[in-house]
PDB file of N, CA and C in Angstrom:
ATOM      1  N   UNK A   1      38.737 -27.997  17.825  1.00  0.00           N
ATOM      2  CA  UNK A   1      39.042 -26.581  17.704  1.00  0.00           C
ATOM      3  C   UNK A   1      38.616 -25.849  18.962  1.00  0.00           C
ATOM      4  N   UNK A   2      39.282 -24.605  19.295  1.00  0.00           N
ATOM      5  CA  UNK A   2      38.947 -23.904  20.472  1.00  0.00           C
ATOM      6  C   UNK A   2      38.412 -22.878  20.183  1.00  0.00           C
ATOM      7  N   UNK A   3      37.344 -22.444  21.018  1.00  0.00           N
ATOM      8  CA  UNK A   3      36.637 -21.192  21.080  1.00  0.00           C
ATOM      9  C   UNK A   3      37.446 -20.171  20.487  1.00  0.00           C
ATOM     10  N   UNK A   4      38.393 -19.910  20.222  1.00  0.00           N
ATOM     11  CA  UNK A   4      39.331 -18.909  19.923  1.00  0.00           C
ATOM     12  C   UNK A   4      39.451 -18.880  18.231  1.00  0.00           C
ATOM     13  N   UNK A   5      39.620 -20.133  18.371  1.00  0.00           N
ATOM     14  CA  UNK A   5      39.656 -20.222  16.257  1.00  0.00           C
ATOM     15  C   UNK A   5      38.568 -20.498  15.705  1.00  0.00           C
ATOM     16  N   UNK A   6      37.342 -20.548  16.690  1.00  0.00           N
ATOM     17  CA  UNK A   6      36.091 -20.497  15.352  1.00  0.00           C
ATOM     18  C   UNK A   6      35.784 -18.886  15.483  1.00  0.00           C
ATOM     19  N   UNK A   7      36.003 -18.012  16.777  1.00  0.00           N
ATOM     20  CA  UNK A   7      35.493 -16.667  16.785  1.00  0.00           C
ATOM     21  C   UNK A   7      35.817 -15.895  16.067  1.00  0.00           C
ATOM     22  N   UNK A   8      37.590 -16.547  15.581  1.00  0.00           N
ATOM     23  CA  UNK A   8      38.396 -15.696  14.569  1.00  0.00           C
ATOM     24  C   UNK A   8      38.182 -15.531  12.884  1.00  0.00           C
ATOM     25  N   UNK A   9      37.687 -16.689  12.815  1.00  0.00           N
ATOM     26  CA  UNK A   9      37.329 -16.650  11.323  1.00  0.00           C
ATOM     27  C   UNK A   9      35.885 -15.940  10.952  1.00  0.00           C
ATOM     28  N   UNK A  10      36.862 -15.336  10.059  1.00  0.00           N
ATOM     29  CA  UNK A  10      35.460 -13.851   9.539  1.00  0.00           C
ATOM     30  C   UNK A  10      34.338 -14.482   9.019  1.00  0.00           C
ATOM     31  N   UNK A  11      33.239 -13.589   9.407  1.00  0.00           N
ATOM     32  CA  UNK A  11      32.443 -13.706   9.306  1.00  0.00           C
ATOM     33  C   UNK A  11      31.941 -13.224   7.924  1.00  0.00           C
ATOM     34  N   UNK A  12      31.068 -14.023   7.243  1.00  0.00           N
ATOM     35  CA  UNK A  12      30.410 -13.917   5.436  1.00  0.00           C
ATOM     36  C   UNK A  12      29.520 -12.805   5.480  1.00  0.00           C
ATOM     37  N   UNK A  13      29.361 -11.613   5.140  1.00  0.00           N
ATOM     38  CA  UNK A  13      27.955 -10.045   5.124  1.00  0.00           C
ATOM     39  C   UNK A  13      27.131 -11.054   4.342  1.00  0.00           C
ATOM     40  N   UNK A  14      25.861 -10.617   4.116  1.00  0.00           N
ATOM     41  CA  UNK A  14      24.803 -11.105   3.615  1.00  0.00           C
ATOM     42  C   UNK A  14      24.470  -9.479   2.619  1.00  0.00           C
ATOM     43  N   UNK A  15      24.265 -10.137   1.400  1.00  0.00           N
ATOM     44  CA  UNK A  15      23.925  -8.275   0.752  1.00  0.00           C
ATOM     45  C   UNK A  15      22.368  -7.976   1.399  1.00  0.00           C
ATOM     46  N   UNK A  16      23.002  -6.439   1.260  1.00  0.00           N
ATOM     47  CA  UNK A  16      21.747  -5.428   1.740  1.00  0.00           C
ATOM     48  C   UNK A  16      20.659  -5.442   0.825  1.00  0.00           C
ATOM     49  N   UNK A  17      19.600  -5.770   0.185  1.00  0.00           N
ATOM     50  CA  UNK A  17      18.337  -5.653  -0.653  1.00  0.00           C
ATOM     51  C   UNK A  17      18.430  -3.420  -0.811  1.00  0.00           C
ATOM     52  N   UNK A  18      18.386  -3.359  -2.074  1.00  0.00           N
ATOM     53  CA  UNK A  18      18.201  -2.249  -1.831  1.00  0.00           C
ATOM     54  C   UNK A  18      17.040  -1.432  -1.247  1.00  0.00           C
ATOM     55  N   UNK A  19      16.779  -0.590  -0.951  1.00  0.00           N
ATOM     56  CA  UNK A  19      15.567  -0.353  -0.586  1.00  0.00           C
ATOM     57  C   UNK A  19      15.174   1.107  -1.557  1.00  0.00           C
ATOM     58  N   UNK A  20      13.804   0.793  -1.349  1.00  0.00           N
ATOM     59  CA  UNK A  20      13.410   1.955  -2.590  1.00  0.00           C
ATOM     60  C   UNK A  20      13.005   3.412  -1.789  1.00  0.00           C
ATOM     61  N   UNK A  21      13.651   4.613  -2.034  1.00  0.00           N
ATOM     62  CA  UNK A  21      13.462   6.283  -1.659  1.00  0.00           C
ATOM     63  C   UNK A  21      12.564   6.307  -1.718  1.00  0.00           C
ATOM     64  N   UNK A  22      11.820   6.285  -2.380  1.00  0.00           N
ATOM     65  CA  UNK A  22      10.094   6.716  -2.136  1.00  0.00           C
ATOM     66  C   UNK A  22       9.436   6.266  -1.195  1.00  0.00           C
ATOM     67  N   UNK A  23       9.548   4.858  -0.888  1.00  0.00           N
ATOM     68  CA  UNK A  23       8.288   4.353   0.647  1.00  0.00           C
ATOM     69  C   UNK A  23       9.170   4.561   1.768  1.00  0.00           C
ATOM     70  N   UNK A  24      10.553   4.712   1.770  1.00  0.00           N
ATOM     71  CA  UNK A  24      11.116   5.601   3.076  1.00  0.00           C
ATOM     72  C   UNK A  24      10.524   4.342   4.026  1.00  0.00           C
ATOM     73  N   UNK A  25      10.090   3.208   3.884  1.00  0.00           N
ATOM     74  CA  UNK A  25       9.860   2.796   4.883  1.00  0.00           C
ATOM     75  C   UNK A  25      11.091   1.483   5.451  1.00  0.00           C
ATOM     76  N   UNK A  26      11.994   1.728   4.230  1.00  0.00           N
ATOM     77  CA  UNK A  26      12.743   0.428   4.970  1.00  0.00           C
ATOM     78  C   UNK A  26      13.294  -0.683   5.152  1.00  0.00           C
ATOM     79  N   UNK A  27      12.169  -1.332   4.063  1.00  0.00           N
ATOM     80  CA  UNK A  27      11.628  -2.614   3.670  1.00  0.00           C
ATOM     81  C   UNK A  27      11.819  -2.720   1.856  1.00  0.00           C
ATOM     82  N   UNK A  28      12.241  -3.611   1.047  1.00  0.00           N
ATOM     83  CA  UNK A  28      12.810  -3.602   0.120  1.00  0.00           C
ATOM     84  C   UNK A  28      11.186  -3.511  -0.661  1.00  0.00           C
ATOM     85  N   UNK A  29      10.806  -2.605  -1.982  1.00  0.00           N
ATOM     86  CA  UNK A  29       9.585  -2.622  -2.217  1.00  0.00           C
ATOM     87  C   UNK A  29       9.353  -4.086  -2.472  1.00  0.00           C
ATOM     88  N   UNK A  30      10.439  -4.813  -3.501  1.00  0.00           N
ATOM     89  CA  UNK A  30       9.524  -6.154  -3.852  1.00  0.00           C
ATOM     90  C   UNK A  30       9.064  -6.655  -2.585  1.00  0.00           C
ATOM     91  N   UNK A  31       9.912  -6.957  -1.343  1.00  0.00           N
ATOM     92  CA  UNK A  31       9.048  -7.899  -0.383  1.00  0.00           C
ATOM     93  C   UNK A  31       7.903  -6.337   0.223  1.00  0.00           C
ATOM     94  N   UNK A  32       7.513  -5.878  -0.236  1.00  0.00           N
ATOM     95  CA  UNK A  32       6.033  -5.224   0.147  1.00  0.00           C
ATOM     96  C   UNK A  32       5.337  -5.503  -0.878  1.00  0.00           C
ATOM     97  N   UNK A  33       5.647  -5.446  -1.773  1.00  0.00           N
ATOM     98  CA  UNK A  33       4.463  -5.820  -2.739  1.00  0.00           C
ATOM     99  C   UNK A  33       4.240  -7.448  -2.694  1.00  0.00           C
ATOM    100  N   UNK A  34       4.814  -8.090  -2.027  1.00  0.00           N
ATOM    101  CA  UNK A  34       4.466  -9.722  -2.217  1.00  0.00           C
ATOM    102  C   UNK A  34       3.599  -9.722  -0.709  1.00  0.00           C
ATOM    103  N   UNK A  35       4.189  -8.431   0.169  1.00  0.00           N
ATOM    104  CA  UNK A  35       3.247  -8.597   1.300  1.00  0.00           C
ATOM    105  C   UNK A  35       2.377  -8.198   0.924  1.00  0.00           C
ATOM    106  N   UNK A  36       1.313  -7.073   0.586  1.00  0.00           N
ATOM    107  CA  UNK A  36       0.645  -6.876  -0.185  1.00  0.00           C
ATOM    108  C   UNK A  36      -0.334  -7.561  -1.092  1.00  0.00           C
ATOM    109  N   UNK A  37      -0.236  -8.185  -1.796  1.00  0.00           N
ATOM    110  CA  UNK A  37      -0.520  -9.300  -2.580  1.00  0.00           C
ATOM    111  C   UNK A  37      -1.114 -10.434  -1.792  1.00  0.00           C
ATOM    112  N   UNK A  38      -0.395 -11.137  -0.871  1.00  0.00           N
ATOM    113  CA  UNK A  38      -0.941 -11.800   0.223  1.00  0.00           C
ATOM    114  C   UNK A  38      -1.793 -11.597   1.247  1.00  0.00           C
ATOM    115  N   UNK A  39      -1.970 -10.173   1.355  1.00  0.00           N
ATOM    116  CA  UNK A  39      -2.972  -9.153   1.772  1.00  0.00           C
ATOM    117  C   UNK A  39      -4.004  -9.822   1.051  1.00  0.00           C
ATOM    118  N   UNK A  40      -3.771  -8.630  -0.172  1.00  0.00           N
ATOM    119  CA  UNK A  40      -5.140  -9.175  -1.174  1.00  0.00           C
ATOM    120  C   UNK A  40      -5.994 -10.688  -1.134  1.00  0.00           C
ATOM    121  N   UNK A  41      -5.187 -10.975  -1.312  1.00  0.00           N
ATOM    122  CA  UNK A  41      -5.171 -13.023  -1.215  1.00  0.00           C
ATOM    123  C   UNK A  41      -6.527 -13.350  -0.449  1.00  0.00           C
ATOM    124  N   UNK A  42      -5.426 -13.114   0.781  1.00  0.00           N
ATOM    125  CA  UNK A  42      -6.198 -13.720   1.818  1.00  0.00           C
ATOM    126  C   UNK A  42      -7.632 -12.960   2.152  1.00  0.00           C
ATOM    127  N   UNK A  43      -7.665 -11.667   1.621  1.00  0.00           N
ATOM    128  CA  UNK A  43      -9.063 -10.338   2.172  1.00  0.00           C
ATOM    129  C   UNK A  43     -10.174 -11.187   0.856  1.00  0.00           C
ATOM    130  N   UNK A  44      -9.588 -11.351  -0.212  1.00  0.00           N
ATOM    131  CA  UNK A  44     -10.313 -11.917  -1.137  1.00  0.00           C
ATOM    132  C   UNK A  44     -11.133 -13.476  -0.668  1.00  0.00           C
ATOM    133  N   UNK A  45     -10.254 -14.179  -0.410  1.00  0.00           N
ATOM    134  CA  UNK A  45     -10.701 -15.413  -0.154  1.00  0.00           C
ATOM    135  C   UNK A  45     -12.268 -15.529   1.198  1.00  0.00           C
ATOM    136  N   UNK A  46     -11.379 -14.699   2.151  1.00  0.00           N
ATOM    137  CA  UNK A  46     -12.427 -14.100   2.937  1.00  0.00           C
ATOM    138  C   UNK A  46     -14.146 -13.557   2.493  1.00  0.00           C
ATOM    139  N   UNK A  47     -13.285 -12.620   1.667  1.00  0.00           N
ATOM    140  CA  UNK A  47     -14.872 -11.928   1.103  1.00  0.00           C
ATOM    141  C   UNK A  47     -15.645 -12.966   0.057  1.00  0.00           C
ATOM    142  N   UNK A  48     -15.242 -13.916  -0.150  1.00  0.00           N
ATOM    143  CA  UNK A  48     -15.625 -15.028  -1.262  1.00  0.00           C
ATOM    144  C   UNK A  48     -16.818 -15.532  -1.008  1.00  0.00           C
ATOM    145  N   UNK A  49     -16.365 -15.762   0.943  1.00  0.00           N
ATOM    146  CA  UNK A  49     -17.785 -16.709   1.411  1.00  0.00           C
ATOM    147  C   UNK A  49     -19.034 -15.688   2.109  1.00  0.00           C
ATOM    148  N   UNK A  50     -18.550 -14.593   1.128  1.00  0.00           N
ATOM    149  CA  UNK A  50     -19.944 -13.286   1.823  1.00  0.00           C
ATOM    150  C   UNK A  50     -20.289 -12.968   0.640  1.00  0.00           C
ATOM    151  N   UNK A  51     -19.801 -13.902  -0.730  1.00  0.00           N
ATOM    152  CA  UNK A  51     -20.280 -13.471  -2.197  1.00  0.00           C
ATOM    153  C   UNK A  51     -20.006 -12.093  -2.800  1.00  0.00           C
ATOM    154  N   UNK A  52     -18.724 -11.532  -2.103  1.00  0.00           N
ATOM    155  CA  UNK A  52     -17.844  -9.732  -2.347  1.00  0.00           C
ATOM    156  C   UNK A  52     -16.796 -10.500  -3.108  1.00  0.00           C
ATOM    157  N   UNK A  53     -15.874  -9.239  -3.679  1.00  0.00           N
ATOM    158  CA  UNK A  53     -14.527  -9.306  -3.791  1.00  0.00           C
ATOM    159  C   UNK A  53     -14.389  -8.034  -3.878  1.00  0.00           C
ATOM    160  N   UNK A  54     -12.603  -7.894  -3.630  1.00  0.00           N
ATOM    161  CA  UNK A  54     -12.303  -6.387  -3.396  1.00  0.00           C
ATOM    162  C   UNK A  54     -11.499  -5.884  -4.809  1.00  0.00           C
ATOM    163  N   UNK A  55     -12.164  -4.567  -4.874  1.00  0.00           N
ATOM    164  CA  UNK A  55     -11.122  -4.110  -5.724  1.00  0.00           C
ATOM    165  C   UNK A  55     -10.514  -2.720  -5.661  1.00  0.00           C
ATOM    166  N   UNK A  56      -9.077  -2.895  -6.558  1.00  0.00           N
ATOM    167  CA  UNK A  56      -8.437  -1.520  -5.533  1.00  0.00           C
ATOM    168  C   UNK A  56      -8.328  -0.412  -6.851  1.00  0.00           C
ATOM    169  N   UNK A  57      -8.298   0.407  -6.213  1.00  0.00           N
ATOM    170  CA  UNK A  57      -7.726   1.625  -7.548  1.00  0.00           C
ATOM    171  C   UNK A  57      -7.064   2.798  -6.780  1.00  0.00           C
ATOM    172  N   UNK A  58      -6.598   3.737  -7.772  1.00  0.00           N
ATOM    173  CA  UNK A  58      -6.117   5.227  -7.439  1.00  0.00           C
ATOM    174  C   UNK A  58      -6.656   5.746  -7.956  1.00  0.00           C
ATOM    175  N   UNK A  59      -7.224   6.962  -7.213  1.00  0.00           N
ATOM    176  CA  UNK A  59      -8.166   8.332  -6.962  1.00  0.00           C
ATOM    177  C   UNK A  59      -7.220   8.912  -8.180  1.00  0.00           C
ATOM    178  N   UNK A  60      -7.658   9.364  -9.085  1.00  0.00           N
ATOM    179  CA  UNK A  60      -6.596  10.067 -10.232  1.00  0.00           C
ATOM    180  C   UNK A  60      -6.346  11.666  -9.889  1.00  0.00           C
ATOM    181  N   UNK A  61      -7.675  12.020  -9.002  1.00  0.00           N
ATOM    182  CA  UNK A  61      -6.921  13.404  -8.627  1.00  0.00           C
ATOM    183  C   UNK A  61      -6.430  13.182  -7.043  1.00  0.00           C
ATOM    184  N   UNK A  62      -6.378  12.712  -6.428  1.00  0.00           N
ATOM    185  CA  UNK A  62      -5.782  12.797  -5.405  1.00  0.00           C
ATOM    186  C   UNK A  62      -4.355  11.775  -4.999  1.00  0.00           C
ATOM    187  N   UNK A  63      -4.202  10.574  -6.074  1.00  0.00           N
ATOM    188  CA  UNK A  63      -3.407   9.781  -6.002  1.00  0.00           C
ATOM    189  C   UNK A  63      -3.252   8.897  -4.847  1.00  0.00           C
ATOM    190  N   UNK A  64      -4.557   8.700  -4.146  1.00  0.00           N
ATOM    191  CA  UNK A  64      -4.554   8.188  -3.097  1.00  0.00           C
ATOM    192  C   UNK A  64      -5.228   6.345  -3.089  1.00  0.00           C
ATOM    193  N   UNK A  65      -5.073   5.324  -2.771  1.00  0.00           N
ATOM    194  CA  UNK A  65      -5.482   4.408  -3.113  1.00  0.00           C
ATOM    195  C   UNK A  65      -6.543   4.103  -2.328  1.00  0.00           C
ATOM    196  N   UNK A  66      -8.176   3.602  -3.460  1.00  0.00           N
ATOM    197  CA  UNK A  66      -9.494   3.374  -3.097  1.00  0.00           C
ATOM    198  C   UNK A  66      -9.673   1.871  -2.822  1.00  0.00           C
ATOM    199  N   UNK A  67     -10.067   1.453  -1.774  1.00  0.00           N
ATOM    200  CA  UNK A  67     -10.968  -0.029  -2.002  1.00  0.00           C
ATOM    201  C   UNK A  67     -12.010   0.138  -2.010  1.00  0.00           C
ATOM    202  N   UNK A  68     -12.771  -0.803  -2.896  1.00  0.00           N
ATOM    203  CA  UNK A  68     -14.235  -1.065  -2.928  1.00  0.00           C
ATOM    204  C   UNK A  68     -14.206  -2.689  -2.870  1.00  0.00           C
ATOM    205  N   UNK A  69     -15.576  -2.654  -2.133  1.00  0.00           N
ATOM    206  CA  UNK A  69     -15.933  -4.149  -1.743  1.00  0.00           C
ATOM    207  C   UNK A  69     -17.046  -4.286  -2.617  1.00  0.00           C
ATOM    208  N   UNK A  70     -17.275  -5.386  -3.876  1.00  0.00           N
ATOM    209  CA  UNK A  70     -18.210  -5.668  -5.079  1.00  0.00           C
ATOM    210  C   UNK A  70     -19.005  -6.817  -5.151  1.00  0.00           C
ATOM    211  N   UNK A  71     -20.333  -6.695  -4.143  1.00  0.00           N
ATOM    212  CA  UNK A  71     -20.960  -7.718  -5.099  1.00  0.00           C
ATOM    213  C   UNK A  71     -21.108  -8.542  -5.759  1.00  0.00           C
ATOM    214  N   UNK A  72     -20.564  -9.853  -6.004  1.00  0.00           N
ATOM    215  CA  UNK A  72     -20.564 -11.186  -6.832  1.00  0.00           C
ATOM    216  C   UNK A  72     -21.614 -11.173  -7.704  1.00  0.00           C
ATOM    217  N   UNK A  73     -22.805 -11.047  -7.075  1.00  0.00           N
ATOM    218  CA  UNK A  73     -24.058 -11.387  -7.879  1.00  0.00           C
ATOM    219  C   UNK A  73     -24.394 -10.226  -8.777  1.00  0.00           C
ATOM    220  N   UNK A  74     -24.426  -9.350  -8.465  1.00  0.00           N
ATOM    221  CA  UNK A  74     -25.017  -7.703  -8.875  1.00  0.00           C
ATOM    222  C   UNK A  74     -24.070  -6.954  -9.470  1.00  0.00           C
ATOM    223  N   UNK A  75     -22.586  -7.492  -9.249  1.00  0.00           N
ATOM    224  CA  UNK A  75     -21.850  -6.641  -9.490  1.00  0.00           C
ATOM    225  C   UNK A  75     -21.530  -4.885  -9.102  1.00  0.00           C
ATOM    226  N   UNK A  76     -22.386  -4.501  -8.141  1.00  0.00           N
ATOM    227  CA  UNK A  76     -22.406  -3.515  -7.395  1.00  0.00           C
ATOM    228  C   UNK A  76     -21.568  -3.302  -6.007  1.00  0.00           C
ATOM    229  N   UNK A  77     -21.395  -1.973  -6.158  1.00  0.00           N
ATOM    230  CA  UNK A  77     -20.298  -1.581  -4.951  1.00  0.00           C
ATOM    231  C   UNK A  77     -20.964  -1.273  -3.765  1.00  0.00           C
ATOM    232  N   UNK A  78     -20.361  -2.586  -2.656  1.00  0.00           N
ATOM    233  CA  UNK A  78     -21.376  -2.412  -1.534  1.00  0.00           C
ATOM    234  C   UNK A  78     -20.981  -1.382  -0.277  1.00  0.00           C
ATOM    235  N   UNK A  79     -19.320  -0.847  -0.610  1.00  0.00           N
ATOM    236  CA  UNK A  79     -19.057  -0.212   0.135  1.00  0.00           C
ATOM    237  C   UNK A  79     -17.582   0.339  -0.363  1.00  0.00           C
ATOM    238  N   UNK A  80     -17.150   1.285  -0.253  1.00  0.00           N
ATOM    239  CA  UNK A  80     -16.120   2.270  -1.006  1.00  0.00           C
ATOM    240  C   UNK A  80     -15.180   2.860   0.290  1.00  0.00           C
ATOM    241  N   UNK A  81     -14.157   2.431   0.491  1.00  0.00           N
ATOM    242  CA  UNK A  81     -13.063   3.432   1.568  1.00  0.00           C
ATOM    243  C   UNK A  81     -12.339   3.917   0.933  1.00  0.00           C
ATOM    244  N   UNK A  82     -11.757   5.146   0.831  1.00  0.00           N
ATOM    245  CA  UNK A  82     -12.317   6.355   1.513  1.00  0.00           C
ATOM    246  C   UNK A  82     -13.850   6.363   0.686  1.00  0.00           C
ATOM    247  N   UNK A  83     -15.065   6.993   1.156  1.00  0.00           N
ATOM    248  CA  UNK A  83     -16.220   6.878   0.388  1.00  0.00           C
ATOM    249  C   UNK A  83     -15.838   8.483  -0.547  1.00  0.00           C
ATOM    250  N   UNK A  84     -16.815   8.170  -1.467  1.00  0.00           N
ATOM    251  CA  UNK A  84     -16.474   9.006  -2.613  1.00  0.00           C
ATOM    252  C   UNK A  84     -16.530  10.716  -2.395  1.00  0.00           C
ATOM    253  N   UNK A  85     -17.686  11.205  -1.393  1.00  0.00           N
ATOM    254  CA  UNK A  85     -17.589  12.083  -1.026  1.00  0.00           C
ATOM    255  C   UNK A  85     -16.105  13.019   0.000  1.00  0.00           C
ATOM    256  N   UNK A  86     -15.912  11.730   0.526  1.00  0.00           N
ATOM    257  CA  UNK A  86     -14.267  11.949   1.337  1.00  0.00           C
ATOM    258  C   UNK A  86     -13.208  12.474   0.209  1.00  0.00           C
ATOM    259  N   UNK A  87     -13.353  11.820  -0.667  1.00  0.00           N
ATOM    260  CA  UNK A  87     -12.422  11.738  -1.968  1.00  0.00           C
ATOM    261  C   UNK A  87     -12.028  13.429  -2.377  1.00  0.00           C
ATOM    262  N   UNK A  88     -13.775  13.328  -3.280  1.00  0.00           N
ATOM    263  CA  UNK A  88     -13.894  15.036  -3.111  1.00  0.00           C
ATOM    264  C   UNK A  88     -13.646  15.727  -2.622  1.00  0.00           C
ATOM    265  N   UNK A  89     -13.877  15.764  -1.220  1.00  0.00           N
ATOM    266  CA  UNK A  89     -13.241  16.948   0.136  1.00  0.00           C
ATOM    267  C   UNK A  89     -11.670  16.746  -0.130  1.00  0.00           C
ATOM    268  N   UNK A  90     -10.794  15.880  -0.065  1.00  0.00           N
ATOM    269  CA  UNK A  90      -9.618  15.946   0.048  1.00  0.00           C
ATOM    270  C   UNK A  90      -9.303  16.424  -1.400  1.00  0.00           C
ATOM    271  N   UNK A  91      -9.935  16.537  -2.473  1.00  0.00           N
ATOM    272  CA  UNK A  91      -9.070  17.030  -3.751  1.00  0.00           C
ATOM    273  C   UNK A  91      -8.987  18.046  -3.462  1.00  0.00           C
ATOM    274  N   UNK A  92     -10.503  18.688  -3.275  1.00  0.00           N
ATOM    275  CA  UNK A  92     -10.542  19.979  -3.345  1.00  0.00           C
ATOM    276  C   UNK A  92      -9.601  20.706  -2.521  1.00  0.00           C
ATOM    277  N   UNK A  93      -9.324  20.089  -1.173  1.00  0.00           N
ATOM    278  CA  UNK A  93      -8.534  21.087  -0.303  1.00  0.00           C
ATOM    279  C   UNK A  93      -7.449  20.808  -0.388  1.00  0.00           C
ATOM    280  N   UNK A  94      -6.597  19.949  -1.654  1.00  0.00           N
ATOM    281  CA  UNK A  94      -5.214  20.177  -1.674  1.00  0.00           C
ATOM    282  C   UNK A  94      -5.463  20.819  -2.692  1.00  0.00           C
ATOM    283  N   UNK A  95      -6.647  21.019  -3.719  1.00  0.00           N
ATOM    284  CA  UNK A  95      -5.877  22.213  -4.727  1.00  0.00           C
ATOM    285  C   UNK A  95      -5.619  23.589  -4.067  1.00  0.00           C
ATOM    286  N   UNK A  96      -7.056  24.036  -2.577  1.00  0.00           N
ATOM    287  CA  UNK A  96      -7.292  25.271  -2.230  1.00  0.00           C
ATOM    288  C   UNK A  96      -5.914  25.807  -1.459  1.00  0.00           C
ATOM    289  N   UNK A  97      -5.255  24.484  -0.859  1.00  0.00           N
ATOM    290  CA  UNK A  97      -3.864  25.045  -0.389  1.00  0.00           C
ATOM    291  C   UNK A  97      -2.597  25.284  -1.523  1.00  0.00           C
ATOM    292  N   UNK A  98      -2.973  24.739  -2.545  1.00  0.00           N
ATOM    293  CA  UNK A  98      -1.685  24.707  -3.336  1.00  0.00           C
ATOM    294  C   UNK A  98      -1.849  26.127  -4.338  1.00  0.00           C
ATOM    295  N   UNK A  99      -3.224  26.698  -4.359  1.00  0.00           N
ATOM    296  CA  UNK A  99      -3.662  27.890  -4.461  1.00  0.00           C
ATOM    297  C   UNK A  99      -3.132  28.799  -3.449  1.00  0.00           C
ATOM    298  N   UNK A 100      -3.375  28.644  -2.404  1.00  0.00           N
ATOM    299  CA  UNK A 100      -2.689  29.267  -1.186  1.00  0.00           C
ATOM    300  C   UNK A 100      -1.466  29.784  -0.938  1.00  0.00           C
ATOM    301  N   UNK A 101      -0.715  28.624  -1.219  1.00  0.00           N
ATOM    302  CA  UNK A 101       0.817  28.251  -1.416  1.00  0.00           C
ATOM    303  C   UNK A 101       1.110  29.174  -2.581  1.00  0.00           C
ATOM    304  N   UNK A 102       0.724  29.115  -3.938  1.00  0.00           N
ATOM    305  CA  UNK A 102       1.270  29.593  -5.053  1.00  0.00           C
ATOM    306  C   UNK A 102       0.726  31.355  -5.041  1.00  0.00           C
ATOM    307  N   UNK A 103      -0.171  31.941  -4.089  1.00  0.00           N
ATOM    308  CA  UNK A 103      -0.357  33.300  -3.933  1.00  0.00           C
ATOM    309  C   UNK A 103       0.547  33.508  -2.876  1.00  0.00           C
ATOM    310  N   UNK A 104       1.320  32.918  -1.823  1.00  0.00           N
ATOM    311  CA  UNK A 104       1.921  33.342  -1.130  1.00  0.00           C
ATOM    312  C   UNK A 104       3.105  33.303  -2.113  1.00  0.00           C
ATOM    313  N   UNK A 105       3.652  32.558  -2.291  1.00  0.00           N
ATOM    314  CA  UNK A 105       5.173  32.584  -2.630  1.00  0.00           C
ATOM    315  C   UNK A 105       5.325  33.639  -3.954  1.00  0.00           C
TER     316      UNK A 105
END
């Protein structure tokens, strides 16, 4: 065959993964959450041989996601990002603007 008749035959699309509006980022959520996950994985396995593990949550008033690094033995939190006081400052000053916001408008 000649260069001419393999260039001609169409080419197969591959489907698009949808991507999810909210993370705007791009990337189809399931393959972020499996990246993610493998995140975890591997930060865990890590913290294993320092006798930690991590655990994650959301700030319920700020909706923002917390790690804490826990203690094996004690079960105590040896260290908190954002730390808890950060937490506080940021609630408070999105209610004081949304106060702000709702006397202006």
């Amino acid at each position: 065959m000649s260069r001419e008749a393999i260039n001609d035959q169409p080419k197969q699309a591959k489907p698009v993964p949808k991507v999810n509006e909210e993370n705007g980022q791009g990337k189809p959520e399931r393959d972020r959450r499996q990246d993610l996950n493998r995140i975890v994985e591997t930060l865990n396995k890590t913290a294993e041989l320092f006798n930690r593990h991590l655990k994650f949550k959301v700030n319920e008033k700020t909706n923002r996601t917390v790690i804490q690094i826990i203690d094996d033995k004690t079960q105590e939190v040896v260290k908190q990002i954002p730390p808890e006081k950060l937490q506080d400052m940021a609630a408070n000053l999105e209610e004081a603007v949304g106060l702000i916001i709702d006397e202006y408008i």
